[in-house]
C-alpha atoms as a PDB file:
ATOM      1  CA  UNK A   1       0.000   0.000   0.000  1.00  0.00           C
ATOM      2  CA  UNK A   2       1.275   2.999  -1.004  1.00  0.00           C
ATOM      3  CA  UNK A   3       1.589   6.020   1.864  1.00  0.00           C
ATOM      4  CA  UNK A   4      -0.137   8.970   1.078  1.00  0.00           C
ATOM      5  CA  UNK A   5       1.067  12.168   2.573  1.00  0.00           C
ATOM      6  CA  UNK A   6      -2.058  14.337   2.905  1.00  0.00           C
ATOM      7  CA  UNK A   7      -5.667  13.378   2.814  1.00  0.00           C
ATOM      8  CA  UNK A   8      -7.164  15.177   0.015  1.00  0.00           C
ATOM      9  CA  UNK A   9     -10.582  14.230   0.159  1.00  0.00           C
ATOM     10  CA  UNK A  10     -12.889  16.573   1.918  1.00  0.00           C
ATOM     11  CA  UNK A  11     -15.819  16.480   4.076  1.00  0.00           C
ATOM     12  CA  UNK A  12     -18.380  19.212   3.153  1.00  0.00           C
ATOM     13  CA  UNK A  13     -18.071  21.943   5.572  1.00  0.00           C
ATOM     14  CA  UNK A  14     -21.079  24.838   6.279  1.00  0.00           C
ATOM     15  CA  UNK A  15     -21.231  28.011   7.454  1.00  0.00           C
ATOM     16  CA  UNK A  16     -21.448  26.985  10.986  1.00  0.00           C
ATOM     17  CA  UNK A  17     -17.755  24.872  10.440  1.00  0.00           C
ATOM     18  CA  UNK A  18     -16.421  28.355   8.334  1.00  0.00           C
ATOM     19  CA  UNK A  19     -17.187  30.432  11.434  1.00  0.00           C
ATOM     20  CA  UNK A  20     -15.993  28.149  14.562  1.00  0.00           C
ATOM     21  CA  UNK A  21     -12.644  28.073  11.957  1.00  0.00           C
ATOM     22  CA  UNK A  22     -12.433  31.570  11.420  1.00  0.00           C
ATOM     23  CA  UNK A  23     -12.500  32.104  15.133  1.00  0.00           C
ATOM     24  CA  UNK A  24      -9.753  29.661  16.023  1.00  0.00           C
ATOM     25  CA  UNK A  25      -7.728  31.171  13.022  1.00  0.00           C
ATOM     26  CA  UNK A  26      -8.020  34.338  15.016  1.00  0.00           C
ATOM     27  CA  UNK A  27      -7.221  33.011  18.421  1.00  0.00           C
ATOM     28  CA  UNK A  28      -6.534  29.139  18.742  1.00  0.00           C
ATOM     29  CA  UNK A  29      -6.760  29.458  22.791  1.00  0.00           C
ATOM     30  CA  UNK A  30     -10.602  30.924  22.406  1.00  0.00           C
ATOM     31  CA  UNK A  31     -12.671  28.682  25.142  1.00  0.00           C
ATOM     32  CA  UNK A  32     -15.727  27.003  23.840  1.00  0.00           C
ATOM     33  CA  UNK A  33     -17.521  29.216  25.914  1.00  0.00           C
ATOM     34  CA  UNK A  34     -16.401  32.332  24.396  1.00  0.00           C
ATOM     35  CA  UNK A  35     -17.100  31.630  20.936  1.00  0.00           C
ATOM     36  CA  UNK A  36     -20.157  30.212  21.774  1.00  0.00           C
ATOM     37  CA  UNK A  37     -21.264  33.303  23.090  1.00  0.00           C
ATOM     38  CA  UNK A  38     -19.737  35.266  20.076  1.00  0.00           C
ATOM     39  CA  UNK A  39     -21.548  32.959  17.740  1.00  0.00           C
ATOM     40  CA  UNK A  40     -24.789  32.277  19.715  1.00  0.00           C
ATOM     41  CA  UNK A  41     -24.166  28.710  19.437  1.00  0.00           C
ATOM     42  CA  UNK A  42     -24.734  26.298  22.371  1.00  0.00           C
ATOM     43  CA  UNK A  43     -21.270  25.458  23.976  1.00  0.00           C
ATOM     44  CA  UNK A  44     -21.840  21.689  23.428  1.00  0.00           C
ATOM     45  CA  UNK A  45     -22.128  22.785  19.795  1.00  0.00           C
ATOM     46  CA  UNK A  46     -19.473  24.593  19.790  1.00  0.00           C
ATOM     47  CA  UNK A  47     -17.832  21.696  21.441  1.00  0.00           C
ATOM     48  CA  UNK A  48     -18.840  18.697  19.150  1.00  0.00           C
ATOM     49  CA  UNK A  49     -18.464  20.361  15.859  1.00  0.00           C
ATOM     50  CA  UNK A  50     -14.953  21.455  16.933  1.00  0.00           C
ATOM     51  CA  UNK A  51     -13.895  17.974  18.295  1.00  0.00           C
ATOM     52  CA  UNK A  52     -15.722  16.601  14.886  1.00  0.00           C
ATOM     53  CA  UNK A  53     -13.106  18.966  13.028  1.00  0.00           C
ATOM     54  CA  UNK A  54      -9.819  18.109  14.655  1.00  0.00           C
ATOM     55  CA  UNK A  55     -10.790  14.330  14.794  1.00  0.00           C
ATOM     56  CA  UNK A  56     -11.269  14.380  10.820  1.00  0.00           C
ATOM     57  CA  UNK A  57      -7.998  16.856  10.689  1.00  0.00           C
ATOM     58  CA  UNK A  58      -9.816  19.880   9.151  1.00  0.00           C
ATOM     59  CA  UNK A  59      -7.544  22.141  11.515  1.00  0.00           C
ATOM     60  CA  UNK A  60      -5.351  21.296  13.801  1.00  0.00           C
ATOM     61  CA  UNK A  61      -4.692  23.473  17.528  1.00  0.00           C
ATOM     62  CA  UNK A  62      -0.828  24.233  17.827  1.00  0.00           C
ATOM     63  CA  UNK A  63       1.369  26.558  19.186  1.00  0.00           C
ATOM     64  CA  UNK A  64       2.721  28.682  15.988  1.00  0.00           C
ATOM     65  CA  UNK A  65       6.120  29.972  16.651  1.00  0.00           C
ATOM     66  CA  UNK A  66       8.457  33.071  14.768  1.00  0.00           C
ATOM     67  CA  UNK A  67      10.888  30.937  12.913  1.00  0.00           C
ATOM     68  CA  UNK A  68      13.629  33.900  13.439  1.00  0.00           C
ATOM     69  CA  UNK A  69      13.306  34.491  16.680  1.00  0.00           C
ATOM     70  CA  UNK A  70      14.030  31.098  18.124  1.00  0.00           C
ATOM     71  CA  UNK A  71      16.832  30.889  15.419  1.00  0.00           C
ATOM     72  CA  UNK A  72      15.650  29.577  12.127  1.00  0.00           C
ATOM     73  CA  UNK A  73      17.767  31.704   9.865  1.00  0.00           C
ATOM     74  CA  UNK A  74      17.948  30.456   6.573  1.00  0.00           C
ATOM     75  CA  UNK A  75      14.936  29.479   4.671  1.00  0.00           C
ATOM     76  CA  UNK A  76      14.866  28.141   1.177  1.00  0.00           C
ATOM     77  CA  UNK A  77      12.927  26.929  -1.772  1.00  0.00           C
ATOM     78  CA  UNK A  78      14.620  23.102  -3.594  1.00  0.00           C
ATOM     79  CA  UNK A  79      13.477  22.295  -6.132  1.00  0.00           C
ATOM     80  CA  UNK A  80      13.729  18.437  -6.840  1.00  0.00           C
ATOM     81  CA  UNK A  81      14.117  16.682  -9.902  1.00  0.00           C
ATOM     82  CA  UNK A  82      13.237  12.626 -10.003  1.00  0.00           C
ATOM     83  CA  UNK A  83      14.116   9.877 -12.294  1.00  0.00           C
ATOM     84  CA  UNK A  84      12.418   7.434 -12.538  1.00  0.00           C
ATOM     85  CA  UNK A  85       9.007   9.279 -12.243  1.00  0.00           C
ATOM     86  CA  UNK A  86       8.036   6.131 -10.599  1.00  0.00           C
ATOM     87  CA  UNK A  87       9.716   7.172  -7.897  1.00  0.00           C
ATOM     88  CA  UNK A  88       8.519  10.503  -7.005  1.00  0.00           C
ATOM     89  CA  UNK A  89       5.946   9.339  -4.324  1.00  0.00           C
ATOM     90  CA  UNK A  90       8.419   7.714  -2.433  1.00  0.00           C
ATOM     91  CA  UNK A  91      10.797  10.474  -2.657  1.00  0.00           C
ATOM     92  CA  UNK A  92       8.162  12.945  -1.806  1.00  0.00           C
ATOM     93  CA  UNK A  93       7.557  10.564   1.544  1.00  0.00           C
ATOM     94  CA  UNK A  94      10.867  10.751   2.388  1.00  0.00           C
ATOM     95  CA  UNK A  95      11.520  14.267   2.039  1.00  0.00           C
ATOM     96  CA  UNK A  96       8.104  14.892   4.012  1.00  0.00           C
ATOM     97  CA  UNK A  97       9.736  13.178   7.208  1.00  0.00           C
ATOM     98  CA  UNK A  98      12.629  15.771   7.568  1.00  0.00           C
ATOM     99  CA  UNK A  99      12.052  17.708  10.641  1.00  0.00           C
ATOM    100  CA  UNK A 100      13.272  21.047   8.331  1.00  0.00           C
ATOM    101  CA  UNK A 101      10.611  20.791   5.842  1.00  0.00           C
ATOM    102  CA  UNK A 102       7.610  23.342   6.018  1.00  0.00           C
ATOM    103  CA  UNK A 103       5.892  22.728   2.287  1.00  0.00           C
ATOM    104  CA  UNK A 104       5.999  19.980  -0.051  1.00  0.00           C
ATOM    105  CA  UNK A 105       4.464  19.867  -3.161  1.00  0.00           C
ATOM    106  CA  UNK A 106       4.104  18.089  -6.587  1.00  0.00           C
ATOM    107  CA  UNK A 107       4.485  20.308  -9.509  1.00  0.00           C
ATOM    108  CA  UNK A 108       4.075  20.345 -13.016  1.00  0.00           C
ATOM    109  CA  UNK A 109       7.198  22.689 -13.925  1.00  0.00           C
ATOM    110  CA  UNK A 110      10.658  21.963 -14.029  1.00  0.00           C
ATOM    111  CA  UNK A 111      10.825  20.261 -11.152  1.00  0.00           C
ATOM    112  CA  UNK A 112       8.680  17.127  -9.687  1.00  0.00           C
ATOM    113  CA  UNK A 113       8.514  18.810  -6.242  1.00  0.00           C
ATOM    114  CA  UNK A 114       8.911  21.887  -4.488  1.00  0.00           C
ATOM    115  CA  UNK A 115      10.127  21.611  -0.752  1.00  0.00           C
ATOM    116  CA  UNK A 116      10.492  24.811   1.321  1.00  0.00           C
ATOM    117  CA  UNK A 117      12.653  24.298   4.368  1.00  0.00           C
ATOM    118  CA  UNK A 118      14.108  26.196   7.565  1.00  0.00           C
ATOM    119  CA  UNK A 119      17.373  26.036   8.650  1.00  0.00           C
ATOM    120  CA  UNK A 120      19.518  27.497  11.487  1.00  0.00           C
ATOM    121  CA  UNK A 121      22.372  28.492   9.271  1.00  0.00           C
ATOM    122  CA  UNK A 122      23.958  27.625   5.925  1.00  0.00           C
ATOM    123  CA  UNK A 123      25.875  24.681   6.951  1.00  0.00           C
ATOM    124  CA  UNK A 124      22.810  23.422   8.395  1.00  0.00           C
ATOM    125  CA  UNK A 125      20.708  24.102   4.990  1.00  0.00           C
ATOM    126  CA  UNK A 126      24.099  22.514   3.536  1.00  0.00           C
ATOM    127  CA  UNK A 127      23.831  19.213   5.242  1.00  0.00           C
ATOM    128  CA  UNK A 128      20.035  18.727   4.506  1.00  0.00           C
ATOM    129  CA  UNK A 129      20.936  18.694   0.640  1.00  0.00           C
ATOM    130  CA  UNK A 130      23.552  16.106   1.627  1.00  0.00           C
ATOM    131  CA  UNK A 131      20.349  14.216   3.252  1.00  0.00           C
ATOM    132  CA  UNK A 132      18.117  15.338  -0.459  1.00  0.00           C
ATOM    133  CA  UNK A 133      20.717  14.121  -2.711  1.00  0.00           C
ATOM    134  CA  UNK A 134      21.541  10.943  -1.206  1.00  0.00           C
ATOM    135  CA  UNK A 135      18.109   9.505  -1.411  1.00  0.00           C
ATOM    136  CA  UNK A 136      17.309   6.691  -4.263  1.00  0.00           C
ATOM    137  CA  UNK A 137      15.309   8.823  -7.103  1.00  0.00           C
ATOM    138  CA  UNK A 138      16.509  12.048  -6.703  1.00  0.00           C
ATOM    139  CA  UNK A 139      18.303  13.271 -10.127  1.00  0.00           C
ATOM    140  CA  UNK A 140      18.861  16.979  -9.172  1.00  0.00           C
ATOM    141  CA  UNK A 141      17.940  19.979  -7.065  1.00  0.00           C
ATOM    142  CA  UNK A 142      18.336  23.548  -7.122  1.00  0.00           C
ATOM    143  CA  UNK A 143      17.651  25.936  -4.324  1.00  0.00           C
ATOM    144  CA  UNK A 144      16.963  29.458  -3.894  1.00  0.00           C
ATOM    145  CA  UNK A 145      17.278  31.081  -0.618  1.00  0.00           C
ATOM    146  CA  UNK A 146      14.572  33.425   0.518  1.00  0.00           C
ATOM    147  CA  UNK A 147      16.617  36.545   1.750  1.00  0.00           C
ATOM    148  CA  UNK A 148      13.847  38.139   3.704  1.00  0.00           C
ATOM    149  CA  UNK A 149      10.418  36.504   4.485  1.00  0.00           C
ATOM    150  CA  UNK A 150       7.727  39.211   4.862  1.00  0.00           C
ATOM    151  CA  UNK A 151       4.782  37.437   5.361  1.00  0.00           C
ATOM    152  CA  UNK A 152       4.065  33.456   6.712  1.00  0.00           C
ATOM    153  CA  UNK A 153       0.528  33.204   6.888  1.00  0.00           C
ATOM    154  CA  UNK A 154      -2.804  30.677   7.426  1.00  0.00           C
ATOM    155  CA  UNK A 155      -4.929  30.461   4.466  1.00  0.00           C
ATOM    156  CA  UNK A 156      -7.727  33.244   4.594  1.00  0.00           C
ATOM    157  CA  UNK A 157     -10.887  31.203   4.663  1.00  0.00           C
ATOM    158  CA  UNK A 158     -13.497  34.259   3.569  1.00  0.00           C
ATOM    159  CA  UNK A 159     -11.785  33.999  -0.082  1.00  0.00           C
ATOM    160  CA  UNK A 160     -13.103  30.245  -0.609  1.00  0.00           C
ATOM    161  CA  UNK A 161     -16.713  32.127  -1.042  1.00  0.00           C
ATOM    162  CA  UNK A 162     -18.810  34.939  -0.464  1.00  0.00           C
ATOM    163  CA  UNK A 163     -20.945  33.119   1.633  1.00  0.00           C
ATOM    164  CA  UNK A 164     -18.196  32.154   3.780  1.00  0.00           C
ATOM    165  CA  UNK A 165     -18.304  35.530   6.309  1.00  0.00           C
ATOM    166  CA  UNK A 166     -14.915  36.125   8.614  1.00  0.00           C
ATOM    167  CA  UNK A 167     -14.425  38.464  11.108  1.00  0.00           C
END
């Protein structure tokens, strides 16, 4: 069996889910009773339709930390190149298990996947392509460094549809 690295499929979502979302987005330590009250929702609502959405892993409750400040200062962009194509899933599987990876994606460009990472220093980005290139499949890579990161950000959920109302 082949191992997938995220669940595509999705459960249809309604304006109640977009709005319990929305508030967590804004603050992910907001009690059950407060946005119930915001909302006008019954806490156990609240409550179950929450738990319902972590437990099918619609959004996920962590503690989101400055990459720079804790000392994360090198980020980059690799682009990675696989031959055989056969072997892009399982490439893409193993890169997705490296602790410095932040975004890994299939493409249809140049490259079979884009991988962003973050790194302490250059050495440190220096050793991970070691780790990249060593792996069975991968042909090439190419990386460009992001000099200055201006904005890391959650998806905005009030652009997936005007019915879909943030605050």
């Amino acid at each position: 069996m082949k191992e997938t690295l995220i669940d595509t499929t999705s459960e249809s979502l309604d304006e109640m889910d977009f709005q319990l979302l929305s508030h967590l987005q804004q603050d992910g330590r907001k009690s059950f009773t407060d946005i119930a009250a915001e909302t006008g929702l019954a806490v156990s609502t609240v409550r179950n339709r929450l738990t319902r959405l972590i437990d099918g892993k619609v959004i996920q409750i962590i503690g989101r930390v400055e990459p720079e400040r804790v000392g994360f200062h090198v980020y980059a962009r690799i682009g990675v190149t696989v031959r055989p194509v056969a072997e892009v899933q399982a490439v893409a599987v193993k890169i997705a298990k490296l602790k410095e990876v932040s975004f890994l994606a299939l493409t249809s460009g140049e490259y079979s996947l884009e991988v962003n990472v973050m790194c302490r220093d250059n050495n440190h980005l220096t050793d991970l392509l070691g780790k990249i290139h060593a792996m069975k499949g991968v042909f090439t890579t190419s990386s460009d460094m992001y000099l200055k990161v201006f904005k890391l950000a959650q998806p905005e959920l009030s652009l997936l549809s005007s019915n879909h109302t943030t605050k």
